[in-house]
Structures are given as C-alpha cells and as structure tokens.
N, C-alpha and C. Protein backbone atom coordinates (compact mmCIF):
# COMPACT_ATOMS: atom_id res chain seq x y z
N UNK A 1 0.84 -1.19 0.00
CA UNK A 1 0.00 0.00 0.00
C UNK A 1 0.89 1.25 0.00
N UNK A 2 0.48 2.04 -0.98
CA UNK A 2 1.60 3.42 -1.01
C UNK A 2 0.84 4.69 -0.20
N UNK A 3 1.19 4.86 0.88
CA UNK A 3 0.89 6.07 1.74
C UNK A 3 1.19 7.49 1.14
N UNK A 4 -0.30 8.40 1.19
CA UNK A 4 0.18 9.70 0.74
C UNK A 4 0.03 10.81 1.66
N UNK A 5 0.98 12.07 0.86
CA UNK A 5 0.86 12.64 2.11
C UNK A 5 0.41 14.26 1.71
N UNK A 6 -0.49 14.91 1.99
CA UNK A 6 -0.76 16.37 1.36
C UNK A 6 0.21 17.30 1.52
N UNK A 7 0.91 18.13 0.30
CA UNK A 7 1.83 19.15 0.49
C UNK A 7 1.34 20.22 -0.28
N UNK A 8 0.77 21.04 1.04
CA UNK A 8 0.29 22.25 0.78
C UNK A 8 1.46 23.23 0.03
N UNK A 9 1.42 24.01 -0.45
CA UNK A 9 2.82 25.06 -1.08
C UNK A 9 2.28 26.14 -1.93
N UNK A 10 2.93 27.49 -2.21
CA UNK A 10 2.96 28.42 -2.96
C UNK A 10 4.07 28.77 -3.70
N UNK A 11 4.15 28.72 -5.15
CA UNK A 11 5.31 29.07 -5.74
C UNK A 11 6.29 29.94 -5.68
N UNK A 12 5.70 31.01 -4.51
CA UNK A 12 6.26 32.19 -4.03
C UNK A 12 7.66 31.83 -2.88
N UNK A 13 7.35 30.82 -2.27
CA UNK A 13 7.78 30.55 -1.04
C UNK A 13 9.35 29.70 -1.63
N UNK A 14 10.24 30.08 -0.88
CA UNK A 14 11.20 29.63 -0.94
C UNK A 14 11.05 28.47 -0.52
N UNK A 15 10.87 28.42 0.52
CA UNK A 15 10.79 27.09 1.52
C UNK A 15 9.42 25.76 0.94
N UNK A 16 8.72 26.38 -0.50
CA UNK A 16 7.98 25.54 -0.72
C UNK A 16 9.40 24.79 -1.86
N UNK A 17 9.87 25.39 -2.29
CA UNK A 17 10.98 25.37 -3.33
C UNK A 17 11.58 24.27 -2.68
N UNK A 18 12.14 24.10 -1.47
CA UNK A 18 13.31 23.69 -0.83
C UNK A 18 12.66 22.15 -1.03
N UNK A 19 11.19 22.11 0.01
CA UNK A 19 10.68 21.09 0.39
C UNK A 19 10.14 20.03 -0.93
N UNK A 20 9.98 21.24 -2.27
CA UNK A 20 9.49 20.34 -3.60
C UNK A 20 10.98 19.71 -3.69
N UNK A 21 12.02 20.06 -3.42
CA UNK A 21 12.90 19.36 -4.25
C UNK A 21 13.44 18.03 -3.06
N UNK A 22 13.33 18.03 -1.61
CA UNK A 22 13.21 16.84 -0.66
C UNK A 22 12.37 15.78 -1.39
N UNK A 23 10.96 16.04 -1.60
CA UNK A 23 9.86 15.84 -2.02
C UNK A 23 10.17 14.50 -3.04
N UNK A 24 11.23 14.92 -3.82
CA UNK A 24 11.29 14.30 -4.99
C UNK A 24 11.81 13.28 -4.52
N UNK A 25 12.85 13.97 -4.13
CA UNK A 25 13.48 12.53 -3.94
C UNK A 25 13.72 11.37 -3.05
N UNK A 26 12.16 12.11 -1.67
CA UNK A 26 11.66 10.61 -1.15
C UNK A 26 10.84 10.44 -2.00
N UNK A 27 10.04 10.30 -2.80
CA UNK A 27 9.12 10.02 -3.56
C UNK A 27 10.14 9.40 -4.13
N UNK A 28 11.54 9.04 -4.89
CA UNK A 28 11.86 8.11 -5.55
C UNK A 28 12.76 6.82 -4.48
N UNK A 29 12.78 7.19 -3.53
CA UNK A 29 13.47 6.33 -2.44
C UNK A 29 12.47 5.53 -1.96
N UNK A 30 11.20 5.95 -1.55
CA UNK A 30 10.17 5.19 -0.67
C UNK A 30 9.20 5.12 -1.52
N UNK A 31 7.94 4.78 -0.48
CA UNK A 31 7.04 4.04 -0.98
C UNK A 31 5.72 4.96 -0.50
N UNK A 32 6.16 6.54 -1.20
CA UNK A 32 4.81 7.58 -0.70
C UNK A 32 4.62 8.57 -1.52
N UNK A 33 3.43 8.53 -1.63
CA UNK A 33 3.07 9.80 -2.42
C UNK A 33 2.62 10.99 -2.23
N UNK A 34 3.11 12.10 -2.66
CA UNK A 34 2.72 13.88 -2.10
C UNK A 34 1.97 13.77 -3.04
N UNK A 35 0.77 14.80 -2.65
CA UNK A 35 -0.64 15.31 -3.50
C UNK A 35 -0.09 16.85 -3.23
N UNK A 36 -0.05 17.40 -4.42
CA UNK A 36 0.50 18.67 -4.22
C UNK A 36 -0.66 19.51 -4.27
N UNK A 37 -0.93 20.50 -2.95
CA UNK A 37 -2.18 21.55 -2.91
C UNK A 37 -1.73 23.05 -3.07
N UNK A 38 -1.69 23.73 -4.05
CA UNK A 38 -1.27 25.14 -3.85
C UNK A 38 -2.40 25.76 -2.92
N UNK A 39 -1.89 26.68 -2.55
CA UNK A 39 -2.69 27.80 -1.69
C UNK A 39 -1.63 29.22 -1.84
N UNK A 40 -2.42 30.16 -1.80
CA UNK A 40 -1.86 31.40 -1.53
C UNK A 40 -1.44 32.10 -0.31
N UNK A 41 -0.25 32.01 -0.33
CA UNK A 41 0.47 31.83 1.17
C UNK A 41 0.20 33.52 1.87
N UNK A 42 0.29 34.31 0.78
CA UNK A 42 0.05 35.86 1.04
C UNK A 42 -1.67 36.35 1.53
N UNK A 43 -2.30 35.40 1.11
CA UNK A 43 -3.55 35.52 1.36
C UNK A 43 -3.96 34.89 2.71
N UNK A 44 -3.27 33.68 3.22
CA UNK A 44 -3.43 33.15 5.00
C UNK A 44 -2.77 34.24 5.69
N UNK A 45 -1.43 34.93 5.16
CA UNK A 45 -0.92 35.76 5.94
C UNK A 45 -2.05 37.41 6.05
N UNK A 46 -2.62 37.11 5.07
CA UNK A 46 -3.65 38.50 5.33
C UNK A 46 -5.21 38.15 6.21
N UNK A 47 -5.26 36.92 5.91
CA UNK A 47 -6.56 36.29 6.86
C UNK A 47 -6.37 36.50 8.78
N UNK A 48 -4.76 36.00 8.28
CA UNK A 48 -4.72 35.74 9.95
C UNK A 48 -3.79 37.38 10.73
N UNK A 49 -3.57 38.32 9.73
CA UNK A 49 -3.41 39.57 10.05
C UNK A 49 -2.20 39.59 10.12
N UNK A 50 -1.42 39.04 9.88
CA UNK A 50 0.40 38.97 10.08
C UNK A 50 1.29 39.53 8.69
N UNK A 51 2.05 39.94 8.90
CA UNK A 51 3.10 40.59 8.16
C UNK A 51 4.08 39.55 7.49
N UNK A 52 4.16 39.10 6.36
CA UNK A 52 5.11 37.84 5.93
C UNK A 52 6.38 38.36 5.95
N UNK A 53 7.22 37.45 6.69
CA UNK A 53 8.81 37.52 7.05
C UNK A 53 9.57 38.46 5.59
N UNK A 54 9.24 38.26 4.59
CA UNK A 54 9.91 39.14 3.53
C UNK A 54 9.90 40.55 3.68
N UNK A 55 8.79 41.03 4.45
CA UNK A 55 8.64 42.64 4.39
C UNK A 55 9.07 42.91 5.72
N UNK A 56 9.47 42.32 6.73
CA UNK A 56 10.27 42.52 7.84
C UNK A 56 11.75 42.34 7.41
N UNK A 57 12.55 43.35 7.05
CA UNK A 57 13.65 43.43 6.77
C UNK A 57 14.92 42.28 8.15
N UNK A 58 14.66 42.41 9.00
CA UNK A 58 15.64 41.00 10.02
C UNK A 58 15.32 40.13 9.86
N UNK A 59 14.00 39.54 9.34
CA UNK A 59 13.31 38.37 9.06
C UNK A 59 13.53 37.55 7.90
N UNK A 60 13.55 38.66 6.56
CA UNK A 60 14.07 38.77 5.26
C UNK A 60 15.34 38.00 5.45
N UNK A 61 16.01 38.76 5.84
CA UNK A 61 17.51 38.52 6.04
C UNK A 61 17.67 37.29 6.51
N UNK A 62 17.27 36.81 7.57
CA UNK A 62 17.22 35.55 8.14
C UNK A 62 16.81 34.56 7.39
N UNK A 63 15.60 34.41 6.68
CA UNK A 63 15.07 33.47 5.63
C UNK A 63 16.28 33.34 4.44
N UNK A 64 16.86 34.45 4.08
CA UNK A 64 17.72 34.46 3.09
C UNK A 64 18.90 32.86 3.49
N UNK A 65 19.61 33.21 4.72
CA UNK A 65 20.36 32.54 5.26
C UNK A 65 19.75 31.27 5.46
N UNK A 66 18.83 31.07 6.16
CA UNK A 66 18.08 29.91 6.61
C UNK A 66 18.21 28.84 5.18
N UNK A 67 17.16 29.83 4.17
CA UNK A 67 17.09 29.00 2.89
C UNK A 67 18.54 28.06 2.25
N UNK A 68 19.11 29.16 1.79
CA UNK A 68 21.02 29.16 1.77
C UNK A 68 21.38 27.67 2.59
N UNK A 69 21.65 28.15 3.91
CA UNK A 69 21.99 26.70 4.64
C UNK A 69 21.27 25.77 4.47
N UNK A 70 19.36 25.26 4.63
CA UNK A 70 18.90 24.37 4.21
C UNK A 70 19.33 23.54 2.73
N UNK A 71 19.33 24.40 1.88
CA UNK A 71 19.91 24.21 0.62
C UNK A 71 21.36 23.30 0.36
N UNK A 72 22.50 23.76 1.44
CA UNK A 72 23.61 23.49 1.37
C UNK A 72 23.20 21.96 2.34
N UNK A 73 22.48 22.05 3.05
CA UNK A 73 22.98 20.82 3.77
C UNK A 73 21.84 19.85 3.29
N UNK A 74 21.13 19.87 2.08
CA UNK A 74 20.47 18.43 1.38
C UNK A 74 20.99 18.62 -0.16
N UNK A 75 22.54 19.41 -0.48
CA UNK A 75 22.53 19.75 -1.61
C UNK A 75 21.83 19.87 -2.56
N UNK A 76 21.28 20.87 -2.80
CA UNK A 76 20.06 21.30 -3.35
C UNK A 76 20.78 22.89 -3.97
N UNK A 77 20.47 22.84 -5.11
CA UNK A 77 20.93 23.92 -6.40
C UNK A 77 20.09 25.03 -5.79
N UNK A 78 19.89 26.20 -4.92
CA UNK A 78 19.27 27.32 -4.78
C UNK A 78 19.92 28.49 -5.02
N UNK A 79 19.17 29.42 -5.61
CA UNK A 79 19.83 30.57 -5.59
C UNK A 79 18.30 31.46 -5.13
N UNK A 80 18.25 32.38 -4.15
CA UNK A 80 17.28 33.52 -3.90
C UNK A 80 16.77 34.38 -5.11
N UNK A 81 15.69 34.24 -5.37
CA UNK A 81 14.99 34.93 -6.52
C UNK A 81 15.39 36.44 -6.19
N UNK A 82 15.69 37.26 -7.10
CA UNK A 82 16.29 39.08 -6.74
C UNK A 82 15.22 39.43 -6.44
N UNK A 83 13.83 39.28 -6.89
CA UNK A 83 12.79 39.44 -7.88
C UNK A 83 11.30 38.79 -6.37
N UNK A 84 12.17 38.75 -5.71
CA UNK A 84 11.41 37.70 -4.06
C UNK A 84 10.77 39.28 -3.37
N UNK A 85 9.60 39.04 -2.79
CA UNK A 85 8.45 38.29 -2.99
C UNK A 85 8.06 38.80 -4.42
N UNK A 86 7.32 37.64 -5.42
CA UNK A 86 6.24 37.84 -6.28
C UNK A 86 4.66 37.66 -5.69
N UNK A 87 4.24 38.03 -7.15
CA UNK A 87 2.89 37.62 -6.32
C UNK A 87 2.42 36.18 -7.18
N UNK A 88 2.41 35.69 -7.23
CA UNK A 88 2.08 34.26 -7.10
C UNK A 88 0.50 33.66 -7.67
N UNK A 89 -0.10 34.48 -7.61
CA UNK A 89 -1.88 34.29 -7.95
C UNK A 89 -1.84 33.33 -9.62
N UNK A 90 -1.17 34.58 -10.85
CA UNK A 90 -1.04 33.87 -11.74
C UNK A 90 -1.09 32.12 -11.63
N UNK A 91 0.11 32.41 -11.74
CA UNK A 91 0.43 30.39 -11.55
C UNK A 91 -0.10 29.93 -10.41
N UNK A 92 -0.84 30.00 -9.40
CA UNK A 92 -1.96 29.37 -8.64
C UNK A 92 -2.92 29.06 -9.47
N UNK A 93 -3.49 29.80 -9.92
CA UNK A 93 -4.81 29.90 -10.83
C UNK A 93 -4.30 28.97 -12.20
N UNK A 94 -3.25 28.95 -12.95
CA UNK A 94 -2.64 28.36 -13.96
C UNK A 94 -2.67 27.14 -13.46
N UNK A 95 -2.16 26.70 -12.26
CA UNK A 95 -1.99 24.89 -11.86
C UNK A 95 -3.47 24.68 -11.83
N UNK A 96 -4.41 25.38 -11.28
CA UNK A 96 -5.56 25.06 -11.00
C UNK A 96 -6.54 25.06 -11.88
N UNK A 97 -6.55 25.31 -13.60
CA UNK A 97 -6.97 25.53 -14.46
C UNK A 97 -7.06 24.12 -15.61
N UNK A 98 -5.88 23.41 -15.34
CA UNK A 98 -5.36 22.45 -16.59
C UNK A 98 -5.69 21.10 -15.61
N UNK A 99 -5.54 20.19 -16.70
CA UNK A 99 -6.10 18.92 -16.71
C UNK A 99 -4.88 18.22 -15.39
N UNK A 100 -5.72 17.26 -14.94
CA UNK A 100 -4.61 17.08 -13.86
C UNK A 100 -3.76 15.81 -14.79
N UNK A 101 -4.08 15.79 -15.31
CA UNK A 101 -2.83 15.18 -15.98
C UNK A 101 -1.12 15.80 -16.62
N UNK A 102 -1.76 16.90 -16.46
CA UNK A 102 -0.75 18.18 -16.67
C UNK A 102 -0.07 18.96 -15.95
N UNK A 103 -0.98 18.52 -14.53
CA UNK A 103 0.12 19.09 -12.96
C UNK A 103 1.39 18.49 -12.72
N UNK A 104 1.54 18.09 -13.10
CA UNK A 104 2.92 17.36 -12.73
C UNK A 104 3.83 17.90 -13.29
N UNK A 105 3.83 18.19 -14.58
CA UNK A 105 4.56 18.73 -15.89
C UNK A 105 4.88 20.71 -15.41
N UNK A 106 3.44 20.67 -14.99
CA UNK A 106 3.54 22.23 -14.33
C UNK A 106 4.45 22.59 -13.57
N UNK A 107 4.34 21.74 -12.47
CA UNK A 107 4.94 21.90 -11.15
C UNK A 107 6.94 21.99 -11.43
N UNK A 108 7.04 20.61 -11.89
CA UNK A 108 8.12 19.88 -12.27
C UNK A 108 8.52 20.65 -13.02
C-alpha cells in the first residue's frame, strides 16, 4: 500500500521550493506519495493579520540565510529569486486551471 501525504505550497515561497525538491526525492526512495495543494500563502498571511517575514527586513535577512543553509545541507541547487516576494496568484490559478494530468509537468 503506497501512503500519501498532502503538500500544501505556494510558488512564491522559498521554503515551498526547498521542500518540492526533498519531495522528490523521497518520492523516488520510498514508498509515498505527495498530492501537491497550492494555496496562496500571502492571502493566510492576510486572513490571519500577520506581516510575511519578507517585508520585515531582520526576518528577510534571516530566511535568506536559513534557505542558503537548508539548501547546502540536502545539496540542493538554490539561488534567492532578486525578484522575491512575487505575487504568485497567476500560476496558482494556472496549476488550477489544466487537466490534472498536466500538474505534474507544471509543477516539475
């Protein structure tokens, strides 16, 4: 029986970046499958009234690093988008539009 597991993410998010590319490659080691759910990560942060770590300049900074080291220690190819935060809606709405036979291809 192959166990799955929901991975919520926004294309915006570094840290969704980090975790798609873990992602992969238990998905080719074991015996489980991620159901990938986008959500708009800027939009929970406006529901629940909070300020996302990018527009807090010490926070910014910190994620920068954080990402960086996560990166280095599952060797993982990252470089910080210049261009960080986008807004993300587009390609939410784009994954969520096409045949799901075609999410994969999207994502990937």
């Amino acid at each position: 029986m192959i166990k799955s597991i929901d991975f919520y993410f926004d294309f915006v998010s570094p840290y969704s970046f980090l975790a798609h590319k873990r992602i992969r490659k238990i998905e080719n080691e074991e015996k489980i499958k991620f159901i990938y759910k986008p959500i708009l990560l800027g939009g929970l942060h406006n529901l629940i009234g909070i300020t996302a770590p990018a527009f807090i300049n010490p926070k910014a900074k910190f994620m920068v690093r954080d990402c960086k080291m996560v990166a280095n220690k599952f060797d993982i190819k990252f470089k910080f988008n210049s261009k960080f935060p986008i807004n993300s809606l587009n390609l939410l709405r784009g994954l969520l539009s096409i045949n799901s036979d075609k999410k994969k291809t999207y994502i990937y």
